[in-house]
Protein backbone atom coordinates (compact mmCIF):
# COMPACT_ATOMS: atom_id res chain seq x y z
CA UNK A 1 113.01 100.65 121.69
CA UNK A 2 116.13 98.99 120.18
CA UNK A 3 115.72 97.23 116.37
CA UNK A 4 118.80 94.40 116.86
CA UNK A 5 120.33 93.71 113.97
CA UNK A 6 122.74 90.94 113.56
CA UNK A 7 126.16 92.79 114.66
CA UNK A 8 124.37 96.00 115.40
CA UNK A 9 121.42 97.59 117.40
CA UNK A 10 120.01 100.93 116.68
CA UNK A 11 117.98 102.73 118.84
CA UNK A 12 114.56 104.20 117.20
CA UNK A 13 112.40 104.89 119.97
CA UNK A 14 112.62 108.97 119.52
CA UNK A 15 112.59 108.91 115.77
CA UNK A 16 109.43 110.44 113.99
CA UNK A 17 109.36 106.94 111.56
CA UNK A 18 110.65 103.58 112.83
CA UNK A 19 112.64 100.82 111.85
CA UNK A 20 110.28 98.86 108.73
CA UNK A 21 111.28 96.82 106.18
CA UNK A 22 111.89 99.64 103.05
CA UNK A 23 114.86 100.85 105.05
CA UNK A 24 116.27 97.35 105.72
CA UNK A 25 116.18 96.09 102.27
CA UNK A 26 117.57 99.47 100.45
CA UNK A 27 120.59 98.57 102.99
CA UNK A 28 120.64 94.86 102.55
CA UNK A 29 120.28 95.14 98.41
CA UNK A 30 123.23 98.14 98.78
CA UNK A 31 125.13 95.60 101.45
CA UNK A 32 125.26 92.95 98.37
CA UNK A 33 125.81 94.96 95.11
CA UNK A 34 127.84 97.98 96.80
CA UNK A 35 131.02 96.80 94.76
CA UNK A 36 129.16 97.50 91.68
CA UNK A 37 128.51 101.14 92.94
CA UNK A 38 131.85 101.64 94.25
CA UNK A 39 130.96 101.62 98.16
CA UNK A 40 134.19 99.25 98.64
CA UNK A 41 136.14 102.15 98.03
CA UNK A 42 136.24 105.56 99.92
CA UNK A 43 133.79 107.40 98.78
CA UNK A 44 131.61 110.05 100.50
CA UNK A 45 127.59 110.06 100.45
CA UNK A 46 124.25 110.99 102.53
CA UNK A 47 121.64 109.43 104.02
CA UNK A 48 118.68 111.69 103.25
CA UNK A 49 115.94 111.75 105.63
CA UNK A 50 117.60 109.47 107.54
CA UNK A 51 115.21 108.86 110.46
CA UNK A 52 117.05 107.63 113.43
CA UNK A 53 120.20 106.59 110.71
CA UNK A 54 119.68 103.13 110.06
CA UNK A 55 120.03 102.81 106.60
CA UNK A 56 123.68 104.86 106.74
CA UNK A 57 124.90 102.90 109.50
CA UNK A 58 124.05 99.49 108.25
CA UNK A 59 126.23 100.70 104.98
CA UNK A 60 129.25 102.69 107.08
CA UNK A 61 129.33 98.90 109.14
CA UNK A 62 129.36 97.08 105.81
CA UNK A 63 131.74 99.00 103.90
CA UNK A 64 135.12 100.39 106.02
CA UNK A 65 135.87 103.17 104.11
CA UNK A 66 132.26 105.14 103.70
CA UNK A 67 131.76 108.07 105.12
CA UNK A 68 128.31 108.86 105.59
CA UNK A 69 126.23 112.26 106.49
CA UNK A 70 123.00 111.57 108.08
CA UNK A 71 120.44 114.37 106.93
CA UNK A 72 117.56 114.82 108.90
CA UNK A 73 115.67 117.87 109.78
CA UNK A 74 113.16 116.27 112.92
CA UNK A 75 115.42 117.30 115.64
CA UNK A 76 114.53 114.49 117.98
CA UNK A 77 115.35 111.93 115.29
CA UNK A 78 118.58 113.48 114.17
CA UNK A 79 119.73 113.64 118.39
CA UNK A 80 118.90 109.59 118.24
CA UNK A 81 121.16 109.40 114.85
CA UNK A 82 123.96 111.10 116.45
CA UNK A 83 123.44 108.92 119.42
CA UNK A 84 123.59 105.90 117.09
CA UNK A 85 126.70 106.79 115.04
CA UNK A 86 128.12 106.99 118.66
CA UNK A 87 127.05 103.71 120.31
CA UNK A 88 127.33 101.57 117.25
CA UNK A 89 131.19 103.19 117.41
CA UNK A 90 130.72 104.62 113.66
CA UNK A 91 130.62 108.26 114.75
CA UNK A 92 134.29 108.75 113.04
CA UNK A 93 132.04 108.12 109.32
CA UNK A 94 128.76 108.56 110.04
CA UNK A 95 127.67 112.52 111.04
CA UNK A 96 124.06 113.20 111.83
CA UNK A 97 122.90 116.69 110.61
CA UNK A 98 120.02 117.97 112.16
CA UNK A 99 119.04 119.71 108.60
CA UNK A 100 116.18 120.00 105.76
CA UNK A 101 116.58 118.87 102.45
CA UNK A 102 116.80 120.29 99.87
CA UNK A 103 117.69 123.40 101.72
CA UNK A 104 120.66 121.22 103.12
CA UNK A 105 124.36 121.71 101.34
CA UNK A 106 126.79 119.62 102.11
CA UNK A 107 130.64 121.01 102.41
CA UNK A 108 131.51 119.60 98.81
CA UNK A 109 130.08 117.60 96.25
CA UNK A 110 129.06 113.64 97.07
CA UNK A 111 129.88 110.67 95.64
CA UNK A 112 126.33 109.43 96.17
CA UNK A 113 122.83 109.68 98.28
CA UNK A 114 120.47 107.10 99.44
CA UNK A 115 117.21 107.67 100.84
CA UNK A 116 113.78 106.21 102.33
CA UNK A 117 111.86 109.34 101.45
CA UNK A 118 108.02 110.50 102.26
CA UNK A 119 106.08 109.29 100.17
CA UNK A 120 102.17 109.30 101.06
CA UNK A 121 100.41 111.99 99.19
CA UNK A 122 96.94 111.78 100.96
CA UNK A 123 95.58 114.09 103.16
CA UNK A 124 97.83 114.59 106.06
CA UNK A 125 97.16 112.98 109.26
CA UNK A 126 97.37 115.67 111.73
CA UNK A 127 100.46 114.63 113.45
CA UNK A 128 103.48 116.97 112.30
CA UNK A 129 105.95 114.75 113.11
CA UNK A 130 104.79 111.92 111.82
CA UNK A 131 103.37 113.93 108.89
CA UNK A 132 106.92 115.58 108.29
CA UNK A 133 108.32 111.78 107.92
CA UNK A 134 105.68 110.23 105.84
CA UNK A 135 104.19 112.68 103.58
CA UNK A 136 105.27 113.43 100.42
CA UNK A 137 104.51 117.58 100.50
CA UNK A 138 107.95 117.61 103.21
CA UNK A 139 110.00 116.23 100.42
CA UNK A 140 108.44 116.34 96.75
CA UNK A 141 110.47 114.59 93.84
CA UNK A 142 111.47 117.54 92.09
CA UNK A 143 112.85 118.65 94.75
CA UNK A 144 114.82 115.94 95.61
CA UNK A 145 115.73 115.91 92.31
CA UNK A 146 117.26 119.56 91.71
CA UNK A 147 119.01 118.70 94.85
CA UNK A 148 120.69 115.64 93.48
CA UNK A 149 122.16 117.13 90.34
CA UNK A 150 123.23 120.18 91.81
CA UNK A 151 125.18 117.92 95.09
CA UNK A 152 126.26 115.01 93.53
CA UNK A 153 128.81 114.73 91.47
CA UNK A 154 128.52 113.95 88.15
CA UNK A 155 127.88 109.99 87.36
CA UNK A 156 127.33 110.09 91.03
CA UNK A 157 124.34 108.03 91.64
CA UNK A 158 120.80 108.39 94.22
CA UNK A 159 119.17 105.07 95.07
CA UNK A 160 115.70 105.51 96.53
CA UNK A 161 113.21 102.56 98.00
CA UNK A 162 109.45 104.06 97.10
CA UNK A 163 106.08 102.36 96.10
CA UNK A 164 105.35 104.45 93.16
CA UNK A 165 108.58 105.01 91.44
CA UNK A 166 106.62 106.84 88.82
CA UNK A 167 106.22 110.32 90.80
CA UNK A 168 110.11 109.86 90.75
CA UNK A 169 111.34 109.14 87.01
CA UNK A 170 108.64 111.95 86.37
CA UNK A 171 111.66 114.11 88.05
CA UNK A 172 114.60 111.90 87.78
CA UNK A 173 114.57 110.81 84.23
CA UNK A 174 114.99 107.14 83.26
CA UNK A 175 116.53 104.87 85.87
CA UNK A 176 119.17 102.98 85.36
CA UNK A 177 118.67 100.28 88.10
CA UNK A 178 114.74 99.09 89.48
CA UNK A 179 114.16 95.80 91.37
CA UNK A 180 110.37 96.14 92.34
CA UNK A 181 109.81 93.82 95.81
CA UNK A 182 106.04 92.23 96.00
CA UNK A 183 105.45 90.77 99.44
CA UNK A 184 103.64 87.66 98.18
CA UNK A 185 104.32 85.88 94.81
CA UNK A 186 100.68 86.87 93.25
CA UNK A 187 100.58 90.72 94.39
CA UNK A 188 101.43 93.55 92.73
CA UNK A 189 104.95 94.72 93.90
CA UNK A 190 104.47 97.64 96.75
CA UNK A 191 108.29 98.25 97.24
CA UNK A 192 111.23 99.67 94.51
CA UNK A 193 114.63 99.79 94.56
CA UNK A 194 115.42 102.43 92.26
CA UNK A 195 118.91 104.08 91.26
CA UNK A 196 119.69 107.40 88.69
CA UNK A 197 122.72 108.27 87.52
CA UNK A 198 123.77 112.11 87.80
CA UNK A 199 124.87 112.71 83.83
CA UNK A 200 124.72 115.88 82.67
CA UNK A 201 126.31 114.64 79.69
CA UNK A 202 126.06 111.92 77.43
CA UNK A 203 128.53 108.78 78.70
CA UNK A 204 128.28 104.97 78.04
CA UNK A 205 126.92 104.34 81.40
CA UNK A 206 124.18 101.39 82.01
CA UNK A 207 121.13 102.02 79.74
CA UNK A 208 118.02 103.64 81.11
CA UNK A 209 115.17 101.68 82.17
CA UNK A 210 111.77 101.94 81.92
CA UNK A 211 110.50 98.95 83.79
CA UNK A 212 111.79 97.20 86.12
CA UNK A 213 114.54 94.94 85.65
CA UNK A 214 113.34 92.02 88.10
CA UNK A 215 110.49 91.43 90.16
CA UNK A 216 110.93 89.54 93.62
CA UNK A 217 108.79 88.16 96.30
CA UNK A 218 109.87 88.65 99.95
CA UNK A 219 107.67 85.73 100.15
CA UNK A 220 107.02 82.51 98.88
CA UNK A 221 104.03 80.13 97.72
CA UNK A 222 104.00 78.64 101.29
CA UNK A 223 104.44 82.65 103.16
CA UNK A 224 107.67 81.97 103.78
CA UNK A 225 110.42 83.81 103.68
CA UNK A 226 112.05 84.06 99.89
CA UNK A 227 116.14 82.78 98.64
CA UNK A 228 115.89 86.51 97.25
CA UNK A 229 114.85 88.54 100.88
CA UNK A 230 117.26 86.05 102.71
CA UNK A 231 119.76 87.08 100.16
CA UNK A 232 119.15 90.92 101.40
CA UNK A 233 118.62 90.66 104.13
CA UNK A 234 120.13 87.73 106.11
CA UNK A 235 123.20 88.34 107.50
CA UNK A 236 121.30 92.03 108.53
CA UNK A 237 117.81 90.10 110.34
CA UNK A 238 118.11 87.77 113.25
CA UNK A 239 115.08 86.23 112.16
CA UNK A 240 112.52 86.33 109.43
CA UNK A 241 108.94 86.13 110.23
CA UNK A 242 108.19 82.87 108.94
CA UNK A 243 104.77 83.33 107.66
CA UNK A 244 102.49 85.80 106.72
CA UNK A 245 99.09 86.73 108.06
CA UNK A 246 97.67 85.28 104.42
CA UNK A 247 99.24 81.96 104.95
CA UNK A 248 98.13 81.29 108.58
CA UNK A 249 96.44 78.11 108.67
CA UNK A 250 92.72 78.83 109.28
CA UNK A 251 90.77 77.92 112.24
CA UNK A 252 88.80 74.36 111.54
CA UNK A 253 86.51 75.26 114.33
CA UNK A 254 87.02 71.90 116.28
């Protein structure tokens, strides 16, 4: 099971969570404003969680001098990752780690961290792989948090794509980036792209946030697909779906 994107095709057949569209827009958003975060330059950073190791390879194809660890502790997954750094020829800066967070350490302090992370907090649904990949319990926000400010370096930055960014600024602190994403221009927005800033001190960094800065649809009035997700996302998608199930025209009957 291959997801092509345009330039690149990762294989996510083995992975615990597949290919969806959080993972392709964190990349897409970082693929557009990584200047401003200082990917253009060589910096080093993880993928945590990383699944099969999309979202890291999409950024180590984007931006030549990344290097880019790809954490992820479901064996399977992290063998696919490691097979995908090789056959998308990025294995030289991308490294799958078959490793847990936030027992994982890297070998020295990181300029930054992205991450997908589990977020359903229901009851679990019996499957611990998918479980492990999904739920929330496998990776809790203070967790991730303590790991951050302990691994990355100060004004080092974590960017995180999460429906409820609440649970995370709970841990986190104030952000100092959020886009929220709704799929369709009316809805409440079920997707946010959220960055912190590691400062343990005062600086005169970008002011914290406590809403979010802009609200896009990925859709517009007609279900099609928005200037903003096509902005993303389209030199990563060979196609957009071109409506959505709400638009559809209905049946007449006839």
């Amino acid at each position: 099971m291959v997801f092509h994107f345009r330039g690149i095709s990762v294989e996510h057949r083995a992975s615990a969570q597949k290919i969806g569209t959080d993972a392709t827009l964190l990349a897409g958003y970082l693929r557009v404003h990584g200047d401003e975060w200082g990917l253009r330059s060589e910096t080093r950073g993880a993928d945590l969680g990383a699944g099969c190791g999309v979202i890291g390879l999409l950024l180590a194809q984007r931006w030549p001098h990344l290097h880019v660890d790809l954490v992820e502790k479901d064996a399977l997954s992290a063998q696919e990752s490691q097979f995908n750094a090789l056959n998308t020829q990025l294995s030289e800066r991308a490294t799958a780690i078959h490793a847990a967070l936030p027992q994982w350490t890297p070998t020295h302090p990181l300029d930054w961290a992205v991450s997908n992370p589990p977020y359903f907090k229901g009851l679990p649904a019996g499957n611990e792989r998918r479980d492990a990949a999904r739920h929330q319990s496998h990776l809790p926000p203070d967790a991730l948090a303590s790991w951050f400010r302990r691994w990355v370096k100060p004004n080092g930055w974590l960017a995180l794509i999460v429906p409820e960014p609440l649970d995370y600024i709970s841990a986190l602190g104030s952000p100092v980036r959020w886009v929220a994403f709704r799929t369709l221009h009316h809805e409440e927005p079920k997707r946010h792209v959220v960055f912190w800033e590691n400062r343990q001190h005062e600086t005169h960094g970008p002011i914290p946030l406590t809403e979010p800065e802009h609200v896009l649809s990925l859709y517009d009035e007609n279900g099609l697909a928005s200037e903003g997700y096509r902005n993303y996302c389209g030199d990563l998608l060979l196609r957009f779906p071109e409506r959505t199930a709400a638009h559809r025209p209905k049946s007449s009957g006839v």
